[in-house]
N, C-alpha and C. Protein backbone atom coordinates (compact mmCIF):
# COMPACT_ATOMS: atom_id res chain seq x y z
N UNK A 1 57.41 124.04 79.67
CA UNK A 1 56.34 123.73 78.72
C UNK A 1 55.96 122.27 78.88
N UNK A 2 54.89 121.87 79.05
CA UNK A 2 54.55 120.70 79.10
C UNK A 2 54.19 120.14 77.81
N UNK A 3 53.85 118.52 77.95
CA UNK A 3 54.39 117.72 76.90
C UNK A 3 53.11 117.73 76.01
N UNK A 4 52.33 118.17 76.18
CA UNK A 4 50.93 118.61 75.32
C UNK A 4 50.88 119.32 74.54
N UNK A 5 51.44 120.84 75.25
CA UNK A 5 51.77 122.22 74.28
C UNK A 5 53.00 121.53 73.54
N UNK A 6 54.22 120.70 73.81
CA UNK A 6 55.05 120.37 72.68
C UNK A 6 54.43 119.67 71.60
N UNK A 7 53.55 118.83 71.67
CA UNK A 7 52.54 118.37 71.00
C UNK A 7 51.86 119.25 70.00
N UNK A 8 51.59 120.22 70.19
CA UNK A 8 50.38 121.31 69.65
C UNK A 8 50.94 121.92 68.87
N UNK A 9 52.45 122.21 69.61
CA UNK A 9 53.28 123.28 69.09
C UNK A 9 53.83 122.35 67.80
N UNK A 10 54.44 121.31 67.90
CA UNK A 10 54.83 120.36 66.88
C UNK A 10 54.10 120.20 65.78
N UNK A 11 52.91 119.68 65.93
CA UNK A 11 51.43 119.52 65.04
C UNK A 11 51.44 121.38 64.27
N UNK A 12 51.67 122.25 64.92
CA UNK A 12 51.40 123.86 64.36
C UNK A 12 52.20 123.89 63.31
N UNK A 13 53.76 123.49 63.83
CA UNK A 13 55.08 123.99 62.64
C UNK A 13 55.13 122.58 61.77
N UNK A 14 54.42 121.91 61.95
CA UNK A 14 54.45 120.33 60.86
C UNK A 14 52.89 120.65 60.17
N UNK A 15 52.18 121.51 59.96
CA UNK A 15 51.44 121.76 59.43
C UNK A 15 51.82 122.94 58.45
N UNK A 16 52.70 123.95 58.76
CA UNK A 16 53.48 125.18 58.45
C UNK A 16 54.73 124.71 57.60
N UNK A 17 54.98 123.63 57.76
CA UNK A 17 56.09 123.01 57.52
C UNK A 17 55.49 122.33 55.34
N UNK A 18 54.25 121.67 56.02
CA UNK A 18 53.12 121.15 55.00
C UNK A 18 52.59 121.77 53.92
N UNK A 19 52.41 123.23 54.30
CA UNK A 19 51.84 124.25 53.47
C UNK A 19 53.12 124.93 52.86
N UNK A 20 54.32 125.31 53.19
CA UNK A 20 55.34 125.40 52.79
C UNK A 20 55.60 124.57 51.52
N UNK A 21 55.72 123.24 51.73
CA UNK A 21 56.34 122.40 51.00
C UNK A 21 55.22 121.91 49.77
N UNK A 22 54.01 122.51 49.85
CA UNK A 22 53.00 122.01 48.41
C UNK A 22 53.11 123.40 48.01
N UNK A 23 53.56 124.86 48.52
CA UNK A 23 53.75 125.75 47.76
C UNK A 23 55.19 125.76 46.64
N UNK A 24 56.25 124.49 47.11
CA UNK A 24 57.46 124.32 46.08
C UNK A 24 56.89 123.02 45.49
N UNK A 25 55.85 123.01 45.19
CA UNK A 25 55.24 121.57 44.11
C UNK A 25 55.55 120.09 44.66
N UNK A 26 56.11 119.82 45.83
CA UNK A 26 55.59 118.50 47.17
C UNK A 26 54.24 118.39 47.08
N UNK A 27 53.89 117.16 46.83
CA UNK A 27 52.37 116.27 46.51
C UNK A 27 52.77 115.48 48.17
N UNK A 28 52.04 116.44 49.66
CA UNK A 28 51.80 115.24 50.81
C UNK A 28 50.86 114.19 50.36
N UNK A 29 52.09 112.92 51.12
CA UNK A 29 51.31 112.00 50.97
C UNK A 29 50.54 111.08 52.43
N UNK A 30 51.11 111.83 53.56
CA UNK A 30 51.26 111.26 54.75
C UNK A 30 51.95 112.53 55.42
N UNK A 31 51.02 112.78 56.88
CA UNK A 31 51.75 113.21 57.71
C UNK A 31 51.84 112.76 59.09
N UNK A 32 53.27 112.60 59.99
CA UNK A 32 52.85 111.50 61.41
C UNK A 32 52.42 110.54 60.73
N UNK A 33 53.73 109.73 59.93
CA UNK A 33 53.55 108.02 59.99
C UNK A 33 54.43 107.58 61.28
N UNK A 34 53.48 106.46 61.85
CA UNK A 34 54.41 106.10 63.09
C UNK A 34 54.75 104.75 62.53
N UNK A 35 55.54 104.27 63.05
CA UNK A 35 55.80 102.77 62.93
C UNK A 35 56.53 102.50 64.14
N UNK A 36 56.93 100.88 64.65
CA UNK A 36 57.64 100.72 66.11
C UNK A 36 59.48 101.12 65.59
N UNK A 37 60.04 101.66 64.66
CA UNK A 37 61.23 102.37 64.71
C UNK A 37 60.78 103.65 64.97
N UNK A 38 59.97 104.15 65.28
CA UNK A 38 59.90 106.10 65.28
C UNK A 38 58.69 106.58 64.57
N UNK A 39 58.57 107.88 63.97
CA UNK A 39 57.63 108.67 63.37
C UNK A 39 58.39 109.58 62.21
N UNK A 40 57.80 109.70 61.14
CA UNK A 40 58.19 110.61 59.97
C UNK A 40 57.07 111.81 60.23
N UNK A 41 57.64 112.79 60.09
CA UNK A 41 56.72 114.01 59.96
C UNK A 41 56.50 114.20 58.84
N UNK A 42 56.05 113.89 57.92
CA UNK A 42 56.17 114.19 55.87
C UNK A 42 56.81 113.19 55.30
N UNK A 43 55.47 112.47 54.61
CA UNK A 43 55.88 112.19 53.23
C UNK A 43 55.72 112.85 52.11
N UNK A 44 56.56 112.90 51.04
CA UNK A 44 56.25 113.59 49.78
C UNK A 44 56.29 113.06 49.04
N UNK A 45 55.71 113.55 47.56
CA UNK A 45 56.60 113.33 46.35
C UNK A 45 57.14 114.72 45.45
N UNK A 46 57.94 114.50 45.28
CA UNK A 46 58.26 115.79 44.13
C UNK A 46 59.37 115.05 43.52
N UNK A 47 59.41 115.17 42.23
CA UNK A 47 60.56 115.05 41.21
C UNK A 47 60.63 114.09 41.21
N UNK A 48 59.62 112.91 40.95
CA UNK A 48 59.99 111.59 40.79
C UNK A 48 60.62 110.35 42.64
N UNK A 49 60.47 111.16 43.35
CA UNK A 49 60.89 110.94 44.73
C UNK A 49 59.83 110.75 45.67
N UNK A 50 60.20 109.63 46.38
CA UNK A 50 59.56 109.81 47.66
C UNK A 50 60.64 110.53 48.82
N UNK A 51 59.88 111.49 49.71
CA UNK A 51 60.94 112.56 50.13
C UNK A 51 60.27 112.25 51.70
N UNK A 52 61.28 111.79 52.58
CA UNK A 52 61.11 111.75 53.76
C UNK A 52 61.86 113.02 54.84
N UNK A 53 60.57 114.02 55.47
CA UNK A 53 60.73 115.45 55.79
C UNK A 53 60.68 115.02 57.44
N UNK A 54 61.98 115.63 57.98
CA UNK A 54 61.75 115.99 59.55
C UNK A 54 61.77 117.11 59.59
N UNK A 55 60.68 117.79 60.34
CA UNK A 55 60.19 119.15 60.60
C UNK A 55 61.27 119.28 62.02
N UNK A 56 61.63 120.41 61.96
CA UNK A 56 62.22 121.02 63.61
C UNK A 56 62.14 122.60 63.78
N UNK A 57 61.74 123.08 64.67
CA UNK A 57 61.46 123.75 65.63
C UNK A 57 62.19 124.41 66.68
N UNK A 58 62.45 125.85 66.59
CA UNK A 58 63.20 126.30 67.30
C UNK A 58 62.99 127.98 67.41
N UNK A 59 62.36 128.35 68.26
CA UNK A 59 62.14 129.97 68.72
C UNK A 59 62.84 130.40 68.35
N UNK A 60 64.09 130.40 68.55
CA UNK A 60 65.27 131.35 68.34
C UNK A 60 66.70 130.18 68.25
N UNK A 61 67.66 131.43 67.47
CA UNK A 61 68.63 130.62 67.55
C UNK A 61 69.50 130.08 69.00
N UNK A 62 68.74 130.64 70.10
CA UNK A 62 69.96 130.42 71.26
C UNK A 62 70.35 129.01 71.96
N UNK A 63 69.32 128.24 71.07
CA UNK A 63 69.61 126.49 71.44
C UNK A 63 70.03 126.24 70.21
N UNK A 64 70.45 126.47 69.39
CA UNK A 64 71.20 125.91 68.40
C UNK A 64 70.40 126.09 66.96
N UNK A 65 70.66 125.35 65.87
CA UNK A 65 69.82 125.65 64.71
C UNK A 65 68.51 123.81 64.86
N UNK A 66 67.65 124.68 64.01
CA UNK A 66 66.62 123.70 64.18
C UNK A 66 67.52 122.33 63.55
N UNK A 67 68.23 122.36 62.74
CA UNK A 67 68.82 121.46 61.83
C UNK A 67 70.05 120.57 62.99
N UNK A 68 70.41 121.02 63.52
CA UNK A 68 71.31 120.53 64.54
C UNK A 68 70.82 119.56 65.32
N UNK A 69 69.45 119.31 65.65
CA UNK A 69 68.70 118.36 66.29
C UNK A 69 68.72 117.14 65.72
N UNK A 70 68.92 117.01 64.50
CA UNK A 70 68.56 115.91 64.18
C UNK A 70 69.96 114.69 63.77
N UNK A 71 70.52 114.54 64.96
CA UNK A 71 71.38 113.65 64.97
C UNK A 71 71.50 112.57 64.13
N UNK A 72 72.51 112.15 64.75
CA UNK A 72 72.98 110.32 63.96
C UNK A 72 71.87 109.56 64.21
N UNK A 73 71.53 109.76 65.62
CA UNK A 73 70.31 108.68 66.36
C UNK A 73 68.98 108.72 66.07
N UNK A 74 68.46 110.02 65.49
CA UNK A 74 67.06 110.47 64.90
C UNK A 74 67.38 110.05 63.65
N UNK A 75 68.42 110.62 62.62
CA UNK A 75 68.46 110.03 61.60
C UNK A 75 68.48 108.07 61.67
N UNK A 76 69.08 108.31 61.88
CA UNK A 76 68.60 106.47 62.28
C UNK A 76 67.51 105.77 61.90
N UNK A 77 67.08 106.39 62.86
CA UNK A 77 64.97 106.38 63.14
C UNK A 77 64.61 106.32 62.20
N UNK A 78 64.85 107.53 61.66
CA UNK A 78 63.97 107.78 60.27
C UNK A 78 64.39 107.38 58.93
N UNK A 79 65.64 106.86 58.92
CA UNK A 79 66.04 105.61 57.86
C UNK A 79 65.04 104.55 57.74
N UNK A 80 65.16 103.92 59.06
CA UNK A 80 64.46 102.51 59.45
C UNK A 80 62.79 103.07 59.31
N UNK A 81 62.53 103.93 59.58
CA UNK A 81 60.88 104.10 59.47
C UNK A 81 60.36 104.28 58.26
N UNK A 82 61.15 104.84 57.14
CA UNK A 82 61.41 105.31 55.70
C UNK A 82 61.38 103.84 55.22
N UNK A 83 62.30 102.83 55.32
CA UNK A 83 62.28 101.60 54.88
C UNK A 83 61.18 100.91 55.30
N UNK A 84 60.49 101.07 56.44
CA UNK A 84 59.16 100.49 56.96
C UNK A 84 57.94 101.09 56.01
N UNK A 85 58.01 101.98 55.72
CA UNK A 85 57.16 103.01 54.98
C UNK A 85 56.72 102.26 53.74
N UNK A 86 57.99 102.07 52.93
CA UNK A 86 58.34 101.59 51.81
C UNK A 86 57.95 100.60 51.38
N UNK A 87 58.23 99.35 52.32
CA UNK A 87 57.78 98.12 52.37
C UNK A 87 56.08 97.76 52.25
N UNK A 88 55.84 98.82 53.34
CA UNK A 88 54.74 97.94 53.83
C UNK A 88 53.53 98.97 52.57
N UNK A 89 54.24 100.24 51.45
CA UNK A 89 53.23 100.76 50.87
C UNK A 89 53.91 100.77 49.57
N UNK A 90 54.52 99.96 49.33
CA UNK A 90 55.24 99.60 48.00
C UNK A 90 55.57 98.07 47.61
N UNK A 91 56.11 97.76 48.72
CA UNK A 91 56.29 96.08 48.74
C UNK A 91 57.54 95.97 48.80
N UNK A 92 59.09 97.19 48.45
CA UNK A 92 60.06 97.15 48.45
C UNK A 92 60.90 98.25 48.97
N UNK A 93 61.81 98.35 49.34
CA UNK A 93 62.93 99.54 49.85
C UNK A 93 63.38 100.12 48.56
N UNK A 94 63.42 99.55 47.17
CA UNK A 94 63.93 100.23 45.64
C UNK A 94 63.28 101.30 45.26
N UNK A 95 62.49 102.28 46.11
CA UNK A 95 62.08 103.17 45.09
C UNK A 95 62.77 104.75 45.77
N UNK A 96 62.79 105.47 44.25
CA UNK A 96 63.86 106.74 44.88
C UNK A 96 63.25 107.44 45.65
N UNK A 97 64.22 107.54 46.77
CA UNK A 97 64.08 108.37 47.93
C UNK A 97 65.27 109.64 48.58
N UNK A 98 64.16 110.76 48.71
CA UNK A 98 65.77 111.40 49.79
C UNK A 98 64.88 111.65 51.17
N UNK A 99 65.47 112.20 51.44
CA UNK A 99 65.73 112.99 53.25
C UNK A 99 65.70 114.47 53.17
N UNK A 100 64.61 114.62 53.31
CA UNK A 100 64.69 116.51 53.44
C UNK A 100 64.49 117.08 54.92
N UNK A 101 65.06 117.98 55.18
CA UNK A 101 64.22 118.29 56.99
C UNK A 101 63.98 119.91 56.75
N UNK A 102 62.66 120.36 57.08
CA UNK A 102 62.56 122.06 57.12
C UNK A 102 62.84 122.21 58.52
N UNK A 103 63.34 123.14 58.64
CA UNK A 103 64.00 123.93 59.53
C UNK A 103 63.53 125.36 60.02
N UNK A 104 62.90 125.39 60.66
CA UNK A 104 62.23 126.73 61.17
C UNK A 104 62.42 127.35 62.45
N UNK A 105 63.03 128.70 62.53
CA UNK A 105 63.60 129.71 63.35
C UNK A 105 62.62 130.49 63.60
N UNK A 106 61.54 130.79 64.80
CA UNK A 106 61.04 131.55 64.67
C UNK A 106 59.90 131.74 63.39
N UNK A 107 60.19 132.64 62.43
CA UNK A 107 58.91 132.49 61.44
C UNK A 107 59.69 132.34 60.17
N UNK A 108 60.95 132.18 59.97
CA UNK A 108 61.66 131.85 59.38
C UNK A 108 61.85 130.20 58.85
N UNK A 109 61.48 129.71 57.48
CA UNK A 109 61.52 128.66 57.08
C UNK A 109 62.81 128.30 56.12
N UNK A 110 63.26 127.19 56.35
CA UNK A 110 64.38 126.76 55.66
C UNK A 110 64.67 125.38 55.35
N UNK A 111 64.85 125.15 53.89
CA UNK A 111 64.48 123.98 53.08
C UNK A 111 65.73 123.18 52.99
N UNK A 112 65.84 121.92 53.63
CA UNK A 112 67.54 121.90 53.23
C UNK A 112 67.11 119.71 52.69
N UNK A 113 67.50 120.27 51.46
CA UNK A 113 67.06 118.85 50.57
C UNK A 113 68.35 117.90 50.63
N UNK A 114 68.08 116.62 50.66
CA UNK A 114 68.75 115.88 50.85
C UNK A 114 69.87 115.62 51.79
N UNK A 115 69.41 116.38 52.64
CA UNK A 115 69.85 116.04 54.02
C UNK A 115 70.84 115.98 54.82
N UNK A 116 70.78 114.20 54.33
CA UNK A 116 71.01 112.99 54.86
C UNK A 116 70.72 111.76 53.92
């Protein structure tokens, strides 16, 4: 698969991912923020939170679960891009935040809050 269709395909289930998450009362506020630490796929709010969402992607289970992707080293990323977020659209890192990532198998969606 070339790096275009991962593109397309990404943009499809982070849109699927989007419509999912304003059907459990998530107010998007941002989707694909980049900054020079990485990219967030979803910002939210729900419940008083700003909720930073990594979307992942996975046909089937035979590479592992979509949730398994997202390492120490991605989480990382998306700490530091979350705090970039923060700063530069709040003025501070103090406001409540979690880490959510949906997880999607096929056509199968799965919500797993706070993360990380």
């Amino acid at each position: 698969m070339g790096r275009i269709n991962k593109r397309e395909t990404g943009r499809e289930y982070e849109q699927k991912a989007a419509d999912f998450l304003r059907g459990r009362g998530y107010k998007i506020i941002k989707q694909n923020y980049y900054c020079h630490y990485g990219e967030i796929d979803i910002i939210a709010e729900e419940g008083g939170y700003t909720i930073f969402v990594e979307v992942k992607y996975r046909k089937n289970g035979m590479s592992g679960s979509p949730e398994e992707a997202v390492n120490h080293i991605k989480r990382q990323h998306i700490r530091q891009a979350a705090m970039d977020f923060l700063v530069k659209n709040y003025g501070t890192e103090e406001i409540p935040c979690r880490f959510d990532i949906v997880a999607i198998t096929g056509n199968q969606i799965h919500l797993i809050k706070n993360a990380f």
